[in-house]
C-alpha atoms as a PDB file:
ATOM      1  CA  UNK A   1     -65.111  25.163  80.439  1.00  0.00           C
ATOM      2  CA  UNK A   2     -64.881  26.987  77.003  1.00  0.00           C
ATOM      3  CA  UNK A   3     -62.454  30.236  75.969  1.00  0.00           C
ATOM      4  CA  UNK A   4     -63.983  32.982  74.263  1.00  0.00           C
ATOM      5  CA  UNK A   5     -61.498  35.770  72.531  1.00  0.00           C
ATOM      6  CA  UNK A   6     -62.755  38.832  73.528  1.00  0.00           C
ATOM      7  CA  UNK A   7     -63.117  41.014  70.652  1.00  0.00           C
ATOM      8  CA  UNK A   8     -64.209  38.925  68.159  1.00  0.00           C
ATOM      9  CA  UNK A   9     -64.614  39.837  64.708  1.00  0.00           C
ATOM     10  CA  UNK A  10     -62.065  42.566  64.921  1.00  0.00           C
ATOM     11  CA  UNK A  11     -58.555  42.355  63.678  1.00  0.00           C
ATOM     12  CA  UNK A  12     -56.863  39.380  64.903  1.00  0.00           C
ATOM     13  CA  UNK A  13     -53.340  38.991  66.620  1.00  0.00           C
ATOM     14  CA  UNK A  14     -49.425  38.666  65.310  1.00  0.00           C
ATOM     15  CA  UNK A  15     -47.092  36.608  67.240  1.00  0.00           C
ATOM     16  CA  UNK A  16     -43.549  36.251  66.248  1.00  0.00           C
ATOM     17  CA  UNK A  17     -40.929  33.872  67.207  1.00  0.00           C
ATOM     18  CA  UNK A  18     -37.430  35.331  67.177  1.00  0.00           C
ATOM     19  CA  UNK A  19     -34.134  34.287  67.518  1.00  0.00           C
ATOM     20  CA  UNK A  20     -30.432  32.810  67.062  1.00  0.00           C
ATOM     21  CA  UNK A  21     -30.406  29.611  64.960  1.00  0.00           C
ATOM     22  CA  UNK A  22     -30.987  26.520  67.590  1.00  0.00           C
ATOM     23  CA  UNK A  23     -32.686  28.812  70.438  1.00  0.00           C
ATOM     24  CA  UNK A  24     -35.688  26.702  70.409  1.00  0.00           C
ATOM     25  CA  UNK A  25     -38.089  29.257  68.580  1.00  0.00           C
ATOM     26  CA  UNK A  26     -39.795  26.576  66.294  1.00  0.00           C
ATOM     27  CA  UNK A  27     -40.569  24.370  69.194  1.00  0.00           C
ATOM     28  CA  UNK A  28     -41.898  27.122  71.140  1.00  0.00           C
ATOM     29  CA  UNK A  29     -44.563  28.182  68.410  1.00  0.00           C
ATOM     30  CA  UNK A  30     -45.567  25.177  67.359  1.00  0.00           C
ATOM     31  CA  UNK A  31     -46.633  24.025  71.590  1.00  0.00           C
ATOM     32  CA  UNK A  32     -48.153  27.306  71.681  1.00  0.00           C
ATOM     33  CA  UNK A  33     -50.606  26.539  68.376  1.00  0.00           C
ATOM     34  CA  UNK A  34     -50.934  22.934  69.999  1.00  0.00           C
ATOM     35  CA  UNK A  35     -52.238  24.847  72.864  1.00  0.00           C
ATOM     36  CA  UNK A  36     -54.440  27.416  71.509  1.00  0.00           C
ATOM     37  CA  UNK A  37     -56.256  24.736  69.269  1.00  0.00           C
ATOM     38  CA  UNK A  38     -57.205  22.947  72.565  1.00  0.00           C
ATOM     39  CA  UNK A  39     -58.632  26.142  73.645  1.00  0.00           C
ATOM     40  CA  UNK A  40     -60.520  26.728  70.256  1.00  0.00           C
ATOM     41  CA  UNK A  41     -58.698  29.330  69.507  1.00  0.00           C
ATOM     42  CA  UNK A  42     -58.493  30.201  65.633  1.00  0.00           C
ATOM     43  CA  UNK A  43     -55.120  30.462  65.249  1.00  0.00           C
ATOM     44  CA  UNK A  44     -52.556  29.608  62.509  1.00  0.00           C
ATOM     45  CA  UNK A  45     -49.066  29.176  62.543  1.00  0.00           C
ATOM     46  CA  UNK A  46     -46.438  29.618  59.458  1.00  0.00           C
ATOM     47  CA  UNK A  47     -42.968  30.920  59.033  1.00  0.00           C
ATOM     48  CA  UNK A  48     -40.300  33.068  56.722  1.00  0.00           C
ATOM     49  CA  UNK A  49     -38.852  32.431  54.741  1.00  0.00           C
ATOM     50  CA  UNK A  50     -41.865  30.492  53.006  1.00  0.00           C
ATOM     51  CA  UNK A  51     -45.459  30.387  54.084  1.00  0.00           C
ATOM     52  CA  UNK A  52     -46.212  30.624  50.700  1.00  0.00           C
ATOM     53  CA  UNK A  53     -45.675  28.615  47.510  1.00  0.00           C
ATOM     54  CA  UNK A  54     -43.772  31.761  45.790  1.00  0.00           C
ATOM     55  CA  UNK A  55     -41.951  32.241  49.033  1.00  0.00           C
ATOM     56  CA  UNK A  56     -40.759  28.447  49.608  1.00  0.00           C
ATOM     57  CA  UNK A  57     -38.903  29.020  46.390  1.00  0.00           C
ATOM     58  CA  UNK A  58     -37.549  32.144  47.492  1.00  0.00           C
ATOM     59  CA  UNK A  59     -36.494  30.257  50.492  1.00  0.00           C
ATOM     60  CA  UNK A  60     -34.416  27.840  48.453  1.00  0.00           C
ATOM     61  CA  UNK A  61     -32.383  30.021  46.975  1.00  0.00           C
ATOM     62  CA  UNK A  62     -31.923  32.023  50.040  1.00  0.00           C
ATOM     63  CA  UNK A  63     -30.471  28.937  52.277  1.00  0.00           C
ATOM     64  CA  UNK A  64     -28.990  27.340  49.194  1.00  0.00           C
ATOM     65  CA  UNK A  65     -25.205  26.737  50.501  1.00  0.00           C
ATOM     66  CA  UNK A  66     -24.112  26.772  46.506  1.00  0.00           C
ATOM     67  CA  UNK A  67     -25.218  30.691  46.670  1.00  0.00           C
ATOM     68  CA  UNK A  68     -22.330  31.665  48.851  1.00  0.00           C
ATOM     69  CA  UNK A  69     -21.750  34.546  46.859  1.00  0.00           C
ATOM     70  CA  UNK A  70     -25.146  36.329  47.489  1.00  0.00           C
ATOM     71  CA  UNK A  71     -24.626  40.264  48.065  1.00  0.00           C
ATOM     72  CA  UNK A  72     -26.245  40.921  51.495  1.00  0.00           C
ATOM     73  CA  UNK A  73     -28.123  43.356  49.086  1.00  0.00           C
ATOM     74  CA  UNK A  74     -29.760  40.458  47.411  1.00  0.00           C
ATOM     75  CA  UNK A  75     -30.174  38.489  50.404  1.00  0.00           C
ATOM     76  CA  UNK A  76     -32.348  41.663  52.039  1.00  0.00           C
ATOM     77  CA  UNK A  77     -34.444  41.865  49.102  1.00  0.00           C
ATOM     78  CA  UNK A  78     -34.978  38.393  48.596  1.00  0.00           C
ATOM     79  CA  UNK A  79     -36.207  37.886  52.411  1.00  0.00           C
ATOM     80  CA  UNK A  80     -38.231  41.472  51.696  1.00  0.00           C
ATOM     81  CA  UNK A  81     -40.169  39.673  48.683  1.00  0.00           C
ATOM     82  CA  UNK A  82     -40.773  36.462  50.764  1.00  0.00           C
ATOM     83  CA  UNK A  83     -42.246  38.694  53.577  1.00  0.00           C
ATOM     84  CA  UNK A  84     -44.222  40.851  50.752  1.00  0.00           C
ATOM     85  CA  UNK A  85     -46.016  37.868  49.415  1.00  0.00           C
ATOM     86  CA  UNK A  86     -46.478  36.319  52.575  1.00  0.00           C
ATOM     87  CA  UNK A  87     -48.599  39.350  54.384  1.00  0.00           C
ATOM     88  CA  UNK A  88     -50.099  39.438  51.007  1.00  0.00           C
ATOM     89  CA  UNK A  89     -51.359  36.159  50.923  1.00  0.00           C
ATOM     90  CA  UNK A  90     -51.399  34.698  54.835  1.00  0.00           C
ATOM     91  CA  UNK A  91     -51.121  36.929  57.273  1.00  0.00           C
ATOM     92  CA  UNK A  92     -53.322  40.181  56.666  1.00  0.00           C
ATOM     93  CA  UNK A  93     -55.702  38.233  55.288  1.00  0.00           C
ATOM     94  CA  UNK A  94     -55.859  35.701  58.186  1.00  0.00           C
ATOM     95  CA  UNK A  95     -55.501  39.315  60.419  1.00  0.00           C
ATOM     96  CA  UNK A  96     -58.927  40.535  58.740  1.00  0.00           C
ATOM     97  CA  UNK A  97     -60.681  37.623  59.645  1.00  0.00           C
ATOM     98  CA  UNK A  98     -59.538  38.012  63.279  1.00  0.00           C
ATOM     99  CA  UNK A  99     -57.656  35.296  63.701  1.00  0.00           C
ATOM    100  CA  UNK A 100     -54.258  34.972  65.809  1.00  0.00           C
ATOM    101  CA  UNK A 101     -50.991  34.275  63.537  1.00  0.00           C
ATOM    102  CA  UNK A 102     -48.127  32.831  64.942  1.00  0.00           C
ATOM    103  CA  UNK A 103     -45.152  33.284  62.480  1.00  0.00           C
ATOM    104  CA  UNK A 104     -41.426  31.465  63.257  1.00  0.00           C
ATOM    105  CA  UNK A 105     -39.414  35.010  62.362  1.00  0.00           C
ATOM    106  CA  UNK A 106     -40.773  38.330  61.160  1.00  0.00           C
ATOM    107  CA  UNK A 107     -39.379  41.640  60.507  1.00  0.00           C
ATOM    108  CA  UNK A 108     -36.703  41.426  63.368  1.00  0.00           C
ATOM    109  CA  UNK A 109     -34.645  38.639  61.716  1.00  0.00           C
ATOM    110  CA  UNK A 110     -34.388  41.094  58.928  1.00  0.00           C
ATOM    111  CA  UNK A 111     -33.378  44.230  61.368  1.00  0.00           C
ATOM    112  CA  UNK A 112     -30.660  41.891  63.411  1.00  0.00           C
ATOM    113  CA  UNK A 113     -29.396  39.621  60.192  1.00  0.00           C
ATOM    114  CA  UNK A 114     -29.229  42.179  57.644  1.00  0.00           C
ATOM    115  CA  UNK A 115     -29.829  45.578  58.619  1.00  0.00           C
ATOM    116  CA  UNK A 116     -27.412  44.951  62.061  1.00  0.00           C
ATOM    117  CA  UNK A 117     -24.869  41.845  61.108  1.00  0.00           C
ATOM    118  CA  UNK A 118     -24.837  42.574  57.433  1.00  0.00           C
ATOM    119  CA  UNK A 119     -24.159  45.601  57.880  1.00  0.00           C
ATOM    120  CA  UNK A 120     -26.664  47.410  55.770  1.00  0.00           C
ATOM    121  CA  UNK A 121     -28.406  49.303  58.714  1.00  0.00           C
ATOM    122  CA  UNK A 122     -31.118  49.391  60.639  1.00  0.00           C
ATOM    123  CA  UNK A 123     -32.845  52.471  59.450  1.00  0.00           C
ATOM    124  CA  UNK A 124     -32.992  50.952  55.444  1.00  0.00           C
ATOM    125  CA  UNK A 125     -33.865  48.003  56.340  1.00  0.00           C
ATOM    126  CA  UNK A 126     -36.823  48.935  58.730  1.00  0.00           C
ATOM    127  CA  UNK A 127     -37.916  51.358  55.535  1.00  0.00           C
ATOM    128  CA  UNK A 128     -37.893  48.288  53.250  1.00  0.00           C
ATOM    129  CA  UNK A 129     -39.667  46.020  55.440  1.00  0.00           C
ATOM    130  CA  UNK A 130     -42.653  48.974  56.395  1.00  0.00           C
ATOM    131  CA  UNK A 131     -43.072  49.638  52.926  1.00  0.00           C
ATOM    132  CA  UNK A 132     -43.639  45.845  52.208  1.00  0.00           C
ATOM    133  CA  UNK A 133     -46.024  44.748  55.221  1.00  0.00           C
ATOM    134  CA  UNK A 134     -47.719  48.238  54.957  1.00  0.00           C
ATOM    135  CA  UNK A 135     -46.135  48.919  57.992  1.00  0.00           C
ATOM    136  CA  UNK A 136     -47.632  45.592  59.523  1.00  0.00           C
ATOM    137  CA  UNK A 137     -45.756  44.659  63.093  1.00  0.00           C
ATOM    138  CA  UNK A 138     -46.677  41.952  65.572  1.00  0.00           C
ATOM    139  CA  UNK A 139     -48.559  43.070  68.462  1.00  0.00           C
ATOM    140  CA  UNK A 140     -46.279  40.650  70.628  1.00  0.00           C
ATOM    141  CA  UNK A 141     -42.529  39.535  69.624  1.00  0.00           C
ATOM    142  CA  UNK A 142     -41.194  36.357  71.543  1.00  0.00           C
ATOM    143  CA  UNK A 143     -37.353  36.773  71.624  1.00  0.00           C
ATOM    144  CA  UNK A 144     -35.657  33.331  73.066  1.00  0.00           C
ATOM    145  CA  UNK A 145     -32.491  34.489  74.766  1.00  0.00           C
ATOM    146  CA  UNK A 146     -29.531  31.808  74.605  1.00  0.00           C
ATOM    147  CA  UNK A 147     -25.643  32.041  73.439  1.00  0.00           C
ATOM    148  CA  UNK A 148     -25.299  31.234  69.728  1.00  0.00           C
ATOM    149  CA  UNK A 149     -22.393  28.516  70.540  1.00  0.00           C
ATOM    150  CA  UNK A 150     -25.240  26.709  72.055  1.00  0.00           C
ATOM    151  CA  UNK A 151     -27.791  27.495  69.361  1.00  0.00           C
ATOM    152  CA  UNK A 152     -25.250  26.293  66.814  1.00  0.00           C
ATOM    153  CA  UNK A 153     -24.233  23.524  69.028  1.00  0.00           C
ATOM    154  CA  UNK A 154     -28.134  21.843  69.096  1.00  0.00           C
ATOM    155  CA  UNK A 155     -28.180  22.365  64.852  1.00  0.00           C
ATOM    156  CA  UNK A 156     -25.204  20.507  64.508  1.00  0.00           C
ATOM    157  CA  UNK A 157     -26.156  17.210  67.190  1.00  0.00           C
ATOM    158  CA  UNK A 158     -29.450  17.334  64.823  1.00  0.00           C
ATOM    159  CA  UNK A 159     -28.595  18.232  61.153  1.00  0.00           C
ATOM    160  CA  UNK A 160     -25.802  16.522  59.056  1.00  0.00           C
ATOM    161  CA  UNK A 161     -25.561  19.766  57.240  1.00  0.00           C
ATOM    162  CA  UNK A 162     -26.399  23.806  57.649  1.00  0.00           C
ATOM    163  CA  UNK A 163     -27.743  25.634  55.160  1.00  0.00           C
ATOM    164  CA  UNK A 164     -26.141  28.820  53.722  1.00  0.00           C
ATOM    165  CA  UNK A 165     -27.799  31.244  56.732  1.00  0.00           C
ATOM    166  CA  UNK A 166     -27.060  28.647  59.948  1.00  0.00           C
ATOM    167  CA  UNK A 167     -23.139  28.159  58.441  1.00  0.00           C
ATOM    168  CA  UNK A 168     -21.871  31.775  58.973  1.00  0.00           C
ATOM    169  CA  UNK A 169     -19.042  32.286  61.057  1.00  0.00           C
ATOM    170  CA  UNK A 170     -19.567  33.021  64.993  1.00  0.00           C
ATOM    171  CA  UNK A 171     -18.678  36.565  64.844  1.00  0.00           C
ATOM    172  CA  UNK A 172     -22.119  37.256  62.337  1.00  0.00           C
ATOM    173  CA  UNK A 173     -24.078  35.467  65.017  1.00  0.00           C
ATOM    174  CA  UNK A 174     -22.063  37.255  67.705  1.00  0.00           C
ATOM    175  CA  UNK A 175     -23.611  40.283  65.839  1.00  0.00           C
ATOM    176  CA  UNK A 176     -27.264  38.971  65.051  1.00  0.00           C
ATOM    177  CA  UNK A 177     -27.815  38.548  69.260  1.00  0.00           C
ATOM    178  CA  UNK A 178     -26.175  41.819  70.203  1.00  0.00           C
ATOM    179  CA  UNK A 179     -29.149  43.031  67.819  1.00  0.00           C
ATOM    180  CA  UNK A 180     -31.544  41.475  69.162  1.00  0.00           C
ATOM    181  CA  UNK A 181     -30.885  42.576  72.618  1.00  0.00           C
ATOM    182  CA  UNK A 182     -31.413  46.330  71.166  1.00  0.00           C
ATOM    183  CA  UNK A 183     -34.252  45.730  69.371  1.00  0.00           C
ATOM    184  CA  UNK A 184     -36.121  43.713  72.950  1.00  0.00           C
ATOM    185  CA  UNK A 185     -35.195  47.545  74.181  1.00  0.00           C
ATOM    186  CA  UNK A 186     -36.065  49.454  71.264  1.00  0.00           C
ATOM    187  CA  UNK A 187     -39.643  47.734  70.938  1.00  0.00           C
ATOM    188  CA  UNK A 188     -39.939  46.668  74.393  1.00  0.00           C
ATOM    189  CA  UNK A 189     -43.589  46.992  74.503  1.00  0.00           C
ATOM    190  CA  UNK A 190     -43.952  43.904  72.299  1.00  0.00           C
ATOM    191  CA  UNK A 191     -41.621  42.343  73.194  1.00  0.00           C
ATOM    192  CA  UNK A 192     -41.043  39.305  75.414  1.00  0.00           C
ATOM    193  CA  UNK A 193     -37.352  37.953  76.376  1.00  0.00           C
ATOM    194  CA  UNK A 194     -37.128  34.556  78.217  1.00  0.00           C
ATOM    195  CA  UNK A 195     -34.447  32.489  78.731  1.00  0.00           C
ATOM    196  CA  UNK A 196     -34.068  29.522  75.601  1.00  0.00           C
ATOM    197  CA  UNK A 197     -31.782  27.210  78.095  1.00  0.00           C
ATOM    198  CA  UNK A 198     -34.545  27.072  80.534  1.00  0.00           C
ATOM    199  CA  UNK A 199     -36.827  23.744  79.627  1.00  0.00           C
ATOM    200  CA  UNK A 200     -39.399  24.267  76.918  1.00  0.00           C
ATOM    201  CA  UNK A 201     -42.632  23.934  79.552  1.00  0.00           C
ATOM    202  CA  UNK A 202     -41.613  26.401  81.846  1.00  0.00           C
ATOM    203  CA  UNK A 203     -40.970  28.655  78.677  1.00  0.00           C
ATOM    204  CA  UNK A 204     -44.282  27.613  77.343  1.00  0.00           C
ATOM    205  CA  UNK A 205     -46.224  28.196  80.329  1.00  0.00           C
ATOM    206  CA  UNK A 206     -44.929  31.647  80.619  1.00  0.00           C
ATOM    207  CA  UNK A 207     -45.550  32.340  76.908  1.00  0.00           C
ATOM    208  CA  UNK A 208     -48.710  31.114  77.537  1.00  0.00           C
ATOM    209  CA  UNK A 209     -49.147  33.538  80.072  1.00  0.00           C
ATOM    210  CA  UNK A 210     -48.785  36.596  78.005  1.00  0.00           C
ATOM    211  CA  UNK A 211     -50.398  35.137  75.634  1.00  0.00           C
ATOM    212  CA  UNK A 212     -53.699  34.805  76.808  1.00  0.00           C
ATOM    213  CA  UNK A 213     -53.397  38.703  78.353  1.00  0.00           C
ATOM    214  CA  UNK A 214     -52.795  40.028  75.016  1.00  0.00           C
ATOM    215  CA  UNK A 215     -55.910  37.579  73.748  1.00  0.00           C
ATOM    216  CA  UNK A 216     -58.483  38.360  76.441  1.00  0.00           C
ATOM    217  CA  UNK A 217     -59.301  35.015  76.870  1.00  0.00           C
ATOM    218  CA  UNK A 218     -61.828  34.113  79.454  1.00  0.00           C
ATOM    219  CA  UNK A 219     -62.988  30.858  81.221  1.00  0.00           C
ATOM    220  CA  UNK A 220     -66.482  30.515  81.850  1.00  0.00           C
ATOM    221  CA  UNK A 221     -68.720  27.441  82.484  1.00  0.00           C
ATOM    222  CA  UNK A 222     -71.057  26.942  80.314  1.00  0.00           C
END
């Protein structure tokens, strides 16, 4: 049996993984690149903040709990210069050569965290974020659905401490899934909403379904 990508040599695929903290997002990706690799698919994965060695240090000064007095100003520009360097340097470039990128949060964290529970709106931040990804958005968004007690609830059983973005009070995550509920509506086209409480295969075999629509990939013996 061997998978073939139909399409080949054209631009590849962007897959985001979006979310509440502890809705399972990271797990999800990385058994769908586990996945893909069986199927020789060239795929990578990555994530923002980071991917890249300027981004990483943007990344510790964004979750730095000692920056508690960030402006959400500063905190939208800073993730907006992470995301800058990283389309700059991973994902159009990995894009061109056709490849499929998974990424563990895109442009929608930015839309529900700042531009919707911040405060700073969704219109400025979408502006921001088109300007920097030269108006670069995934061709399918996975949104894992689950209350943010129980998102919060897993990051505290497995972390002795949060950083400065997973230790906001309830009410900002309150906000952050109420936006993502309106963007899965706004962009519905891309994107897909499943249920994070159910258990990660049956999430992972449906993801896998769409998945390998949006791909084209075929089985054939050979």
């Amino acid at each position: 049996m061997m998978n073939r990508l139909r399409g080949s040599g054209k631009r590849g695929f962007l897959i985001t993984f979006e979310g509440v903290e502890g809705s399972g997002k990271t797990t999800q990706m990385n058994m769908l690149h586990a996945h893909l690799l069986r199927l020789k698919v060239d795929v990578i994965a990555t994530h923002e903040p980071g991917g890249t060695r300027i981004g990483e240090e943007i990344r510790r000064i964004i979750l730095n709990p000692v920056f508690g007095e960030m402006h959400p100003l500063t905190e939208a520009v800073l993730y907006a210069a992470d995301r800058a360097q990283h389309v700059q340097e991973v994902i159009k470039p990995a894009l061109d050569e056709g490849k499929v990128v998974l990424c563990d949060r895109y442009i929608d964290s930015s839309l529900a965290y700042q531009g919707v529970a911040r405060g700073l709106g969704l219109e400025a931040i979408r502006n921001l974020n088109e300007w920097v990804t030269g108006d670069l958005y995934p061709d399918l968004t996975v949104l894992l659905e689950i209350p943010f007690e129980v998102g919060l609830q897993r990051l505290r059983k497995r972390r002795k401490a949060l950083d400065r973005m997973e230790g906001q009070p309830e009410r900002f995550y309150a906000h952050v899934q109420e936006a993502y509920r309106s963007l899965a509506k706004l962009f519905s086209a891309r994107f897909l909403v499943l249920n994070g409480a159910e258990p990660p295969d049956r999430i992972h075999h449906r993801i896998m379904q769409e998945v390998l629509s949006l791909l084209g990939l075929q089985r054939s013996s050979e």
